[in-house]
PDB file of N, CA and C in Angstrom:
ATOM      1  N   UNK A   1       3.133 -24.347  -1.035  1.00  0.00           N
ATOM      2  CA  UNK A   1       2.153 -24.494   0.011  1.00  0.00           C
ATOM      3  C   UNK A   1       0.766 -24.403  -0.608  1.00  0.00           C
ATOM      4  N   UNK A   2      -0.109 -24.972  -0.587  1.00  0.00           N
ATOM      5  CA  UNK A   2      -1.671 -25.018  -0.524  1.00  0.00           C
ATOM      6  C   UNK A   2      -2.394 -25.187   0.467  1.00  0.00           C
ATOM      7  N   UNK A   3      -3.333 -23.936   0.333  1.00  0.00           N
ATOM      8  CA  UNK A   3      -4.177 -23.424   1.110  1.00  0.00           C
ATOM      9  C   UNK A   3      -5.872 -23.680   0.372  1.00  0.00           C
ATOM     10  N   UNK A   4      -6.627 -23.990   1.002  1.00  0.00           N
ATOM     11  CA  UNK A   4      -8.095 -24.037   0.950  1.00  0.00           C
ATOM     12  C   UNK A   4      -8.620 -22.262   1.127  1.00  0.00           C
ATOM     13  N   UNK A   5      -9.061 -22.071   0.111  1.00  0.00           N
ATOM     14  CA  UNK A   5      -9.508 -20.356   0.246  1.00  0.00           C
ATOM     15  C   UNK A   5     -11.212 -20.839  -0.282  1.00  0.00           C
ATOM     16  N   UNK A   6     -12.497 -19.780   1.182  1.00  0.00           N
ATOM     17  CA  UNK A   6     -13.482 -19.756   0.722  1.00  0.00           C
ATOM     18  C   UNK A   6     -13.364 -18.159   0.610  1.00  0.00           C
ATOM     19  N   UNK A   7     -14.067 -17.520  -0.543  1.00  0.00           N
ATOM     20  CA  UNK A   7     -14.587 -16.535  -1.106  1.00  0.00           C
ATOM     21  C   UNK A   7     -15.851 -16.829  -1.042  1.00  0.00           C
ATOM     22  N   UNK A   8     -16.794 -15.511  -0.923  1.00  0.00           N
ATOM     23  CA  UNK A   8     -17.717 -15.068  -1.330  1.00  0.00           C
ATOM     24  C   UNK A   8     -17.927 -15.098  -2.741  1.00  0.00           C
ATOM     25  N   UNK A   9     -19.354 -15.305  -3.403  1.00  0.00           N
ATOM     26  CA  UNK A   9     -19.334 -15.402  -4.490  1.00  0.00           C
ATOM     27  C   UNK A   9     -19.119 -14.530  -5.504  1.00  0.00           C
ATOM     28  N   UNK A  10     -19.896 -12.880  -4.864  1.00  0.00           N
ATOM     29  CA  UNK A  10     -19.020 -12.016  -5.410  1.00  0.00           C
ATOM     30  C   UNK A  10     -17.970 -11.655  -6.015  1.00  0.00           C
ATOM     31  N   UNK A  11     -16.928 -11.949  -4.568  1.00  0.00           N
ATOM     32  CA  UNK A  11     -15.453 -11.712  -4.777  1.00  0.00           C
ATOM     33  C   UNK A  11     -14.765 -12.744  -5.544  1.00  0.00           C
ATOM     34  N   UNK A  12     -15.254 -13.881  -5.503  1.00  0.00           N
ATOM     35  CA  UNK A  12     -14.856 -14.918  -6.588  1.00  0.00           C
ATOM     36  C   UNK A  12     -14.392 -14.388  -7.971  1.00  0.00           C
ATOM     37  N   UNK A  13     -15.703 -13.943  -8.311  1.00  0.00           N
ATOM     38  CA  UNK A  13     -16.447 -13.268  -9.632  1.00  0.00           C
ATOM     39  C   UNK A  13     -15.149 -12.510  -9.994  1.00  0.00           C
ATOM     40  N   UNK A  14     -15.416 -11.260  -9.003  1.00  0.00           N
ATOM     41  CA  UNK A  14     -14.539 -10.178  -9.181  1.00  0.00           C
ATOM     42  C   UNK A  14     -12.995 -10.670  -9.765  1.00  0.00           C
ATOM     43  N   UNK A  15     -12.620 -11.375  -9.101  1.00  0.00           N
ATOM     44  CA  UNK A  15     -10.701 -11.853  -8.787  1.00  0.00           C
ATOM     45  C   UNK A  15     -10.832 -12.409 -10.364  1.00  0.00           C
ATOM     46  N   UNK A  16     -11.637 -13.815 -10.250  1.00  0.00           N
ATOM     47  CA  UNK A  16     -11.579 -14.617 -12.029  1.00  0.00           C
ATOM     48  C   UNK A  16     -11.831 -13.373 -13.321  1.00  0.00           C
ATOM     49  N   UNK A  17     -12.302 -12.392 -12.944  1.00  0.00           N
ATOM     50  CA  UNK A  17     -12.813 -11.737 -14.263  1.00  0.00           C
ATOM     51  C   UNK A  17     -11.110 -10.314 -14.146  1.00  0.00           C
ATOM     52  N   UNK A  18     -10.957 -10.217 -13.047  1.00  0.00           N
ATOM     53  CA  UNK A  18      -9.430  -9.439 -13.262  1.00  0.00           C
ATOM     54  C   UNK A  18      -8.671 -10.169 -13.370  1.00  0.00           C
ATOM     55  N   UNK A  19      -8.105 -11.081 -12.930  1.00  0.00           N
ATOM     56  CA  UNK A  19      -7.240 -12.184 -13.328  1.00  0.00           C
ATOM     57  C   UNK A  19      -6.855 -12.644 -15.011  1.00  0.00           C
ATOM     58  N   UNK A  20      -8.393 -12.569 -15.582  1.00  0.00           N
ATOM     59  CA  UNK A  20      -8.402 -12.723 -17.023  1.00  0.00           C
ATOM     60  C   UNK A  20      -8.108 -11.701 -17.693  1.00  0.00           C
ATOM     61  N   UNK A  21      -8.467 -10.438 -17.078  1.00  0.00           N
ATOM     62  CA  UNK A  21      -8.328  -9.005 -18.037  1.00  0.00           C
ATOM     63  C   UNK A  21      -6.620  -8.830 -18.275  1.00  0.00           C
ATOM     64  N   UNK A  22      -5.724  -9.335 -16.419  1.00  0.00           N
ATOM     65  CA  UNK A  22      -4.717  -8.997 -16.551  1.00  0.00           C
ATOM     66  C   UNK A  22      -3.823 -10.247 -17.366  1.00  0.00           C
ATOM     67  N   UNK A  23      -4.625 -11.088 -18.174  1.00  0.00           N
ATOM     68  CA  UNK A  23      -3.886 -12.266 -18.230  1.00  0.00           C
ATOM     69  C   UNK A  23      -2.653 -12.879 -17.301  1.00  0.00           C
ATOM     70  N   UNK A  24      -3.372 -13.228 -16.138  1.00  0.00           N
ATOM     71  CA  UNK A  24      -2.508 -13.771 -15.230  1.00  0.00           C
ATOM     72  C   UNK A  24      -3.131 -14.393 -14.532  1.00  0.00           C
ATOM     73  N   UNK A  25      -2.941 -15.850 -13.579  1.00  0.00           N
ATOM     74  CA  UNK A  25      -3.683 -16.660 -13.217  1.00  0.00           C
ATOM     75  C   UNK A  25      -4.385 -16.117 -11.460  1.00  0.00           C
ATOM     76  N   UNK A  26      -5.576 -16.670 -11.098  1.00  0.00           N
ATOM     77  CA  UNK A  26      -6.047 -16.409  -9.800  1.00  0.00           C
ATOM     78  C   UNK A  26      -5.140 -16.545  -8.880  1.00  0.00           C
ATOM     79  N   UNK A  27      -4.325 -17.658  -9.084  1.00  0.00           N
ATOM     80  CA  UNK A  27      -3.615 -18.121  -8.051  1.00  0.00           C
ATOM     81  C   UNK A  27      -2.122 -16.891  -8.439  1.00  0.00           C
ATOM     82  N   UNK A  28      -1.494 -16.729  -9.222  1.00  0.00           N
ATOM     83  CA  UNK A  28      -0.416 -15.455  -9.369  1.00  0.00           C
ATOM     84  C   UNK A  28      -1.349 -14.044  -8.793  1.00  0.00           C
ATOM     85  N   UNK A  29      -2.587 -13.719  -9.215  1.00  0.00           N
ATOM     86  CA  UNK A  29      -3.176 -12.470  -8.408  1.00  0.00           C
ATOM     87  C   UNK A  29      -3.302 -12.725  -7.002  1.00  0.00           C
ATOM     88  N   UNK A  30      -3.794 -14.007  -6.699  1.00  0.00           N
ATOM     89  CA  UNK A  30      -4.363 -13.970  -5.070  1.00  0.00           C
ATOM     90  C   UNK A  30      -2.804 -13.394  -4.367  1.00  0.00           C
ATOM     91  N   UNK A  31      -1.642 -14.349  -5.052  1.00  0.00           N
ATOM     92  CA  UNK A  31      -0.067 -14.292  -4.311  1.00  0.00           C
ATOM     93  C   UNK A  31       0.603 -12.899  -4.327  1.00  0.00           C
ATOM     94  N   UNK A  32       0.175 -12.352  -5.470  1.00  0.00           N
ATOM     95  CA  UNK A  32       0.858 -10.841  -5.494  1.00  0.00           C
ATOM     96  C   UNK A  32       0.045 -10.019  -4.507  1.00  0.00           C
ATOM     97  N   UNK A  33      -1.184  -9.853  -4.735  1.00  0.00           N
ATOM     98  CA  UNK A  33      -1.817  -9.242  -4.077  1.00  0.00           C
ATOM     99  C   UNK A  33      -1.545  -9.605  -1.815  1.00  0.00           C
ATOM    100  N   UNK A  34      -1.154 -10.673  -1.545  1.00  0.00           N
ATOM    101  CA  UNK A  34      -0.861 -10.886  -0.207  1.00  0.00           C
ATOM    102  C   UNK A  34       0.357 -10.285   0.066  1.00  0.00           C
ATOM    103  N   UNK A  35       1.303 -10.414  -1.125  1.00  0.00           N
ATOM    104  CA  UNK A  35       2.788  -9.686  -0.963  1.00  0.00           C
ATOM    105  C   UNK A  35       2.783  -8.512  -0.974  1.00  0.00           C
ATOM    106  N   UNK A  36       1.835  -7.540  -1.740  1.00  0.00           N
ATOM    107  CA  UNK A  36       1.573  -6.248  -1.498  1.00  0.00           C
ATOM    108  C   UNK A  36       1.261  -5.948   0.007  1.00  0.00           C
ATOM    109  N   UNK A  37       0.129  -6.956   0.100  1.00  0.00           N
ATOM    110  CA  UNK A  37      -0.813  -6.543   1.860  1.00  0.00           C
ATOM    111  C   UNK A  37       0.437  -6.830   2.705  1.00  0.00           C
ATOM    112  N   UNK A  38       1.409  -7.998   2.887  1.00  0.00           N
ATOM    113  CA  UNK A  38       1.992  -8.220   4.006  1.00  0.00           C
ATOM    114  C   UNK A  38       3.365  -6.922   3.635  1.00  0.00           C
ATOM    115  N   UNK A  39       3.470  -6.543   2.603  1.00  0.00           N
ATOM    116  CA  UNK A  39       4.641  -5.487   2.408  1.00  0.00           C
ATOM    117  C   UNK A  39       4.171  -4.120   3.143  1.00  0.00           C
ATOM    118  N   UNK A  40       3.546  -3.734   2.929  1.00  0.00           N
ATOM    119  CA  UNK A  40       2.764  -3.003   3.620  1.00  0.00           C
ATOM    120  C   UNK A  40       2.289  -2.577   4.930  1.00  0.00           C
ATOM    121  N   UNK A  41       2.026  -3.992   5.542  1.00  0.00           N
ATOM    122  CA  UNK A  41       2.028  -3.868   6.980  1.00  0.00           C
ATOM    123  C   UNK A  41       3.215  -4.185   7.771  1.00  0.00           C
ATOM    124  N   UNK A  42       4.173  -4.866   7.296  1.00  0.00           N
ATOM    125  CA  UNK A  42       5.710  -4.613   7.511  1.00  0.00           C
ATOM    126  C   UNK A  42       6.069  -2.860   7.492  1.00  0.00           C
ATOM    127  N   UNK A  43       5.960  -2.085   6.371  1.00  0.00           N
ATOM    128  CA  UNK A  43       6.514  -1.475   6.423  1.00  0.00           C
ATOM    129  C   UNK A  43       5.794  -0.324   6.951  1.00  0.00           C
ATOM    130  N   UNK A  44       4.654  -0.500   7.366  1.00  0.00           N
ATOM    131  CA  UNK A  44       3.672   0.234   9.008  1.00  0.00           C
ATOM    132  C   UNK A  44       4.626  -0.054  10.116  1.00  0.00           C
ATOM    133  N   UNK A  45       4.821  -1.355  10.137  1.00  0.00           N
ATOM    134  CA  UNK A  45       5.563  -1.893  11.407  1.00  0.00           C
ATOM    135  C   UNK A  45       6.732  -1.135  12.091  1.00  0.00           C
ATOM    136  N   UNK A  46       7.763  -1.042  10.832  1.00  0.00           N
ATOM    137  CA  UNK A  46       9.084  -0.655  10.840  1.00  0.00           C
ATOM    138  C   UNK A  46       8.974   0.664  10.844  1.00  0.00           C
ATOM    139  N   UNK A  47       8.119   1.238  10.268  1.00  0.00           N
ATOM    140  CA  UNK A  47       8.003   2.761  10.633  1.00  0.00           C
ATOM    141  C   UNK A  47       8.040   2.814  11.933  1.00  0.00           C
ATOM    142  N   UNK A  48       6.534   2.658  12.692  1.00  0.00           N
ATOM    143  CA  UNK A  48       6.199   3.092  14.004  1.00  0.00           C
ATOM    144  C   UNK A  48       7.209   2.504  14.939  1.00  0.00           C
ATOM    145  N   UNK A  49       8.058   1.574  14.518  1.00  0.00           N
ATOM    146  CA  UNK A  49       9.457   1.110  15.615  1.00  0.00           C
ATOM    147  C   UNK A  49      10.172   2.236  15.145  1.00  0.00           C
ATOM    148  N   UNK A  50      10.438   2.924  14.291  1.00  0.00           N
ATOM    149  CA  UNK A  50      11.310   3.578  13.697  1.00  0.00           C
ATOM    150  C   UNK A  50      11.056   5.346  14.689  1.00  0.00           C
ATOM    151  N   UNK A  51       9.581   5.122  14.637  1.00  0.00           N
ATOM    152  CA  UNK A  51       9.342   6.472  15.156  1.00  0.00           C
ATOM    153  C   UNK A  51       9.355   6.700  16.803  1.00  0.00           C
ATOM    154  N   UNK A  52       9.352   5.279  17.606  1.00  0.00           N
ATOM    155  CA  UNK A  52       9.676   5.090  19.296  1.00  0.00           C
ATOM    156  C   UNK A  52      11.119   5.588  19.127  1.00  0.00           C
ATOM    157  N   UNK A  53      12.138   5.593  18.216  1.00  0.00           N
ATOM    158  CA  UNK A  53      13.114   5.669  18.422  1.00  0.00           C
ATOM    159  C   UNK A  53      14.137   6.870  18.368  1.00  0.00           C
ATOM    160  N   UNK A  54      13.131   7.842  18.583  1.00  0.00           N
ATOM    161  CA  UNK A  54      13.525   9.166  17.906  1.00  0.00           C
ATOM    162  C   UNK A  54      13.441   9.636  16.801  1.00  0.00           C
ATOM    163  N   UNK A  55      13.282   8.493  15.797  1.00  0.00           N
ATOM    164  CA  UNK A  55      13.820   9.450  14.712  1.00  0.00           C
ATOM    165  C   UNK A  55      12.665  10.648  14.024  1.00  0.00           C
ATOM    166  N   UNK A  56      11.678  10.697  15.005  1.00  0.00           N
ATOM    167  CA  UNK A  56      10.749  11.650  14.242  1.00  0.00           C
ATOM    168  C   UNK A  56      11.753  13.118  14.601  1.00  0.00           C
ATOM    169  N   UNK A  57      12.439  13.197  15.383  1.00  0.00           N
ATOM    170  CA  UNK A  57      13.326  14.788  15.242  1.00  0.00           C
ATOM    171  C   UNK A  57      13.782  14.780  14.382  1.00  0.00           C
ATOM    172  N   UNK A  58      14.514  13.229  13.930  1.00  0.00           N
ATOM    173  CA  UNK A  58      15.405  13.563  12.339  1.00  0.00           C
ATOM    174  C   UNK A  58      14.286  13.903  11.494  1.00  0.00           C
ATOM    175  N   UNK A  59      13.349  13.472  11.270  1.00  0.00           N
ATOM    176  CA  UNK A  59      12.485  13.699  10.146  1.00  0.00           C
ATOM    177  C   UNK A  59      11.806  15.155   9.797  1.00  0.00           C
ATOM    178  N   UNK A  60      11.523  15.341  11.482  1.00  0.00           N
ATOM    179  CA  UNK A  60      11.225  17.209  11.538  1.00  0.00           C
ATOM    180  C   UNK A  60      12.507  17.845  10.870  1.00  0.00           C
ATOM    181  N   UNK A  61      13.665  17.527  11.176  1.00  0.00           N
ATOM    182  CA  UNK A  61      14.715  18.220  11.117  1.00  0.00           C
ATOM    183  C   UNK A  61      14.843  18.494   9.729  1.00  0.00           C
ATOM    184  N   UNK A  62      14.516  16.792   8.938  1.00  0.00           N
ATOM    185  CA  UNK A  62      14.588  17.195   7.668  1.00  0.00           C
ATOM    186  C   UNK A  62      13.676  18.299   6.832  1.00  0.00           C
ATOM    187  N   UNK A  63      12.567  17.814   7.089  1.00  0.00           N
ATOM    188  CA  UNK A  63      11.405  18.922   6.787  1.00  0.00           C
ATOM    189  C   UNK A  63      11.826  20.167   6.752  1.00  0.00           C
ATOM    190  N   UNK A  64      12.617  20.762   7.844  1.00  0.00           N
ATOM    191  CA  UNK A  64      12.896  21.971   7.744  1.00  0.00           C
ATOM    192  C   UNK A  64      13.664  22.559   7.035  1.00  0.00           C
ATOM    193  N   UNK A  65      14.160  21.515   6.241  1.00  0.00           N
ATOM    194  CA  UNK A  65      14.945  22.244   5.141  1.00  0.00           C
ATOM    195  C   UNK A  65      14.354  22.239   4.042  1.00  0.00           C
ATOM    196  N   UNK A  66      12.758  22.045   3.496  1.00  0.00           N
ATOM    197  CA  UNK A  66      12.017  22.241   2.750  1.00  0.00           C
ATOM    198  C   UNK A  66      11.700  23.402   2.816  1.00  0.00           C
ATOM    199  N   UNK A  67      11.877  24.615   1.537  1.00  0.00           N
ATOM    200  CA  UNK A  67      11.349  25.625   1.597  1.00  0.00           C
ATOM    201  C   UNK A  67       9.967  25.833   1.507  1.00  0.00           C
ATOM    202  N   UNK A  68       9.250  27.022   2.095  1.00  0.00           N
ATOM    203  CA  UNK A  68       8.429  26.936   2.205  1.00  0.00           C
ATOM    204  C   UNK A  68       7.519  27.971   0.907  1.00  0.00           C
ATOM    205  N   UNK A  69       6.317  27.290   0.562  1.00  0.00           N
ATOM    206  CA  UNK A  69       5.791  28.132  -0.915  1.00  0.00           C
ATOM    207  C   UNK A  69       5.053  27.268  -1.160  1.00  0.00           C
ATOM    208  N   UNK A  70       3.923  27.992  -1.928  1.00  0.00           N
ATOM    209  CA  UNK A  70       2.281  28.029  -2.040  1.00  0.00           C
ATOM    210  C   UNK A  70       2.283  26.934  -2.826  1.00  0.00           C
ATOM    211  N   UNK A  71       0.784  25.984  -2.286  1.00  0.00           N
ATOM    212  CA  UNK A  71       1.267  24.327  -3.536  1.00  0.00           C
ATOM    213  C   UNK A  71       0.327  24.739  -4.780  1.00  0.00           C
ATOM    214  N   UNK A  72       1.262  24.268  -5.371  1.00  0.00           N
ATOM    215  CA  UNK A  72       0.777  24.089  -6.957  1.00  0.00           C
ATOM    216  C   UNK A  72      -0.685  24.018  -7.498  1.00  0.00           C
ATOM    217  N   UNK A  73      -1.090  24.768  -8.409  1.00  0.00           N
ATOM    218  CA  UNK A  73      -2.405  24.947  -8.814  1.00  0.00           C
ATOM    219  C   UNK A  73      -3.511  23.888  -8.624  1.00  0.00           C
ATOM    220  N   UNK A  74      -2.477  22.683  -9.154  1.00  0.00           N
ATOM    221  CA  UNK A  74      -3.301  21.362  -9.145  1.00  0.00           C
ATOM    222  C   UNK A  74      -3.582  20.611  -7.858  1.00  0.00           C
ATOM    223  N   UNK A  75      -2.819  20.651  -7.100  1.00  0.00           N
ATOM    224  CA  UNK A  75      -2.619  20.924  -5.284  1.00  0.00           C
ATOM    225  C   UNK A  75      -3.773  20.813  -4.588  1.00  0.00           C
ATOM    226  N   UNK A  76      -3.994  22.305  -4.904  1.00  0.00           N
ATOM    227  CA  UNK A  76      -5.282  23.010  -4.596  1.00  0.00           C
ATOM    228  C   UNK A  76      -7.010  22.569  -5.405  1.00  0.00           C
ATOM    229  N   UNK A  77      -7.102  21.937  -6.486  1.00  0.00           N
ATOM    230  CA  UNK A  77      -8.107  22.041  -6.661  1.00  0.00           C
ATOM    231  C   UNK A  77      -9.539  21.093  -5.730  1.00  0.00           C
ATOM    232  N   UNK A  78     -10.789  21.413  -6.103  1.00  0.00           N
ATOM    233  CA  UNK A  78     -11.439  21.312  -4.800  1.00  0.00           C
ATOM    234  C   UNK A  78     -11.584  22.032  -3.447  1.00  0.00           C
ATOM    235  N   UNK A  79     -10.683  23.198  -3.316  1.00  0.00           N
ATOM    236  CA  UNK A  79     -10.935  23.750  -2.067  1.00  0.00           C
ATOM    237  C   UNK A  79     -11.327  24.905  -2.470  1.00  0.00           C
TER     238      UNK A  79
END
């Protein structure tokens, strides 16, 4: 399939100069990068159907079998 894509000149910039760093073509970055975005909002999707359906009790349920204890040094830093 071909598509007509306008970019900003900026973002042009940006995509051709990572594209080259990753040695891989604009057109293989533009495609991975949409398969990430649409994977993603699929799997937003399927969650929040997932969560009308009850299963957030299973998920509490699971949780609760996580013991409970102080997070890790690195956890914490910044606060």
């Amino acid at each position: 399939m071909n598509i007509a894509l306008r970019l900003p000149e900026s973002l042009g910039k940006n995509l051709k100069a990572f594209a080259k760093r990753e040695k891989i073509s604009m057109n293989q970055l533009i495609a991975t990068a949409i398969a990430e975005k649409l994977s993603a909002m699929e799997t937003y999707d399927y969650l929040q159907e997932r969560s009308k359906e009850g299963d957030a009790a299973h998920l509490k349920s699971m949780l609760s079998l996580v013991p409970e204890r102080e997070p890790e040094k690195f956890d914490k830093k910044g606060r």
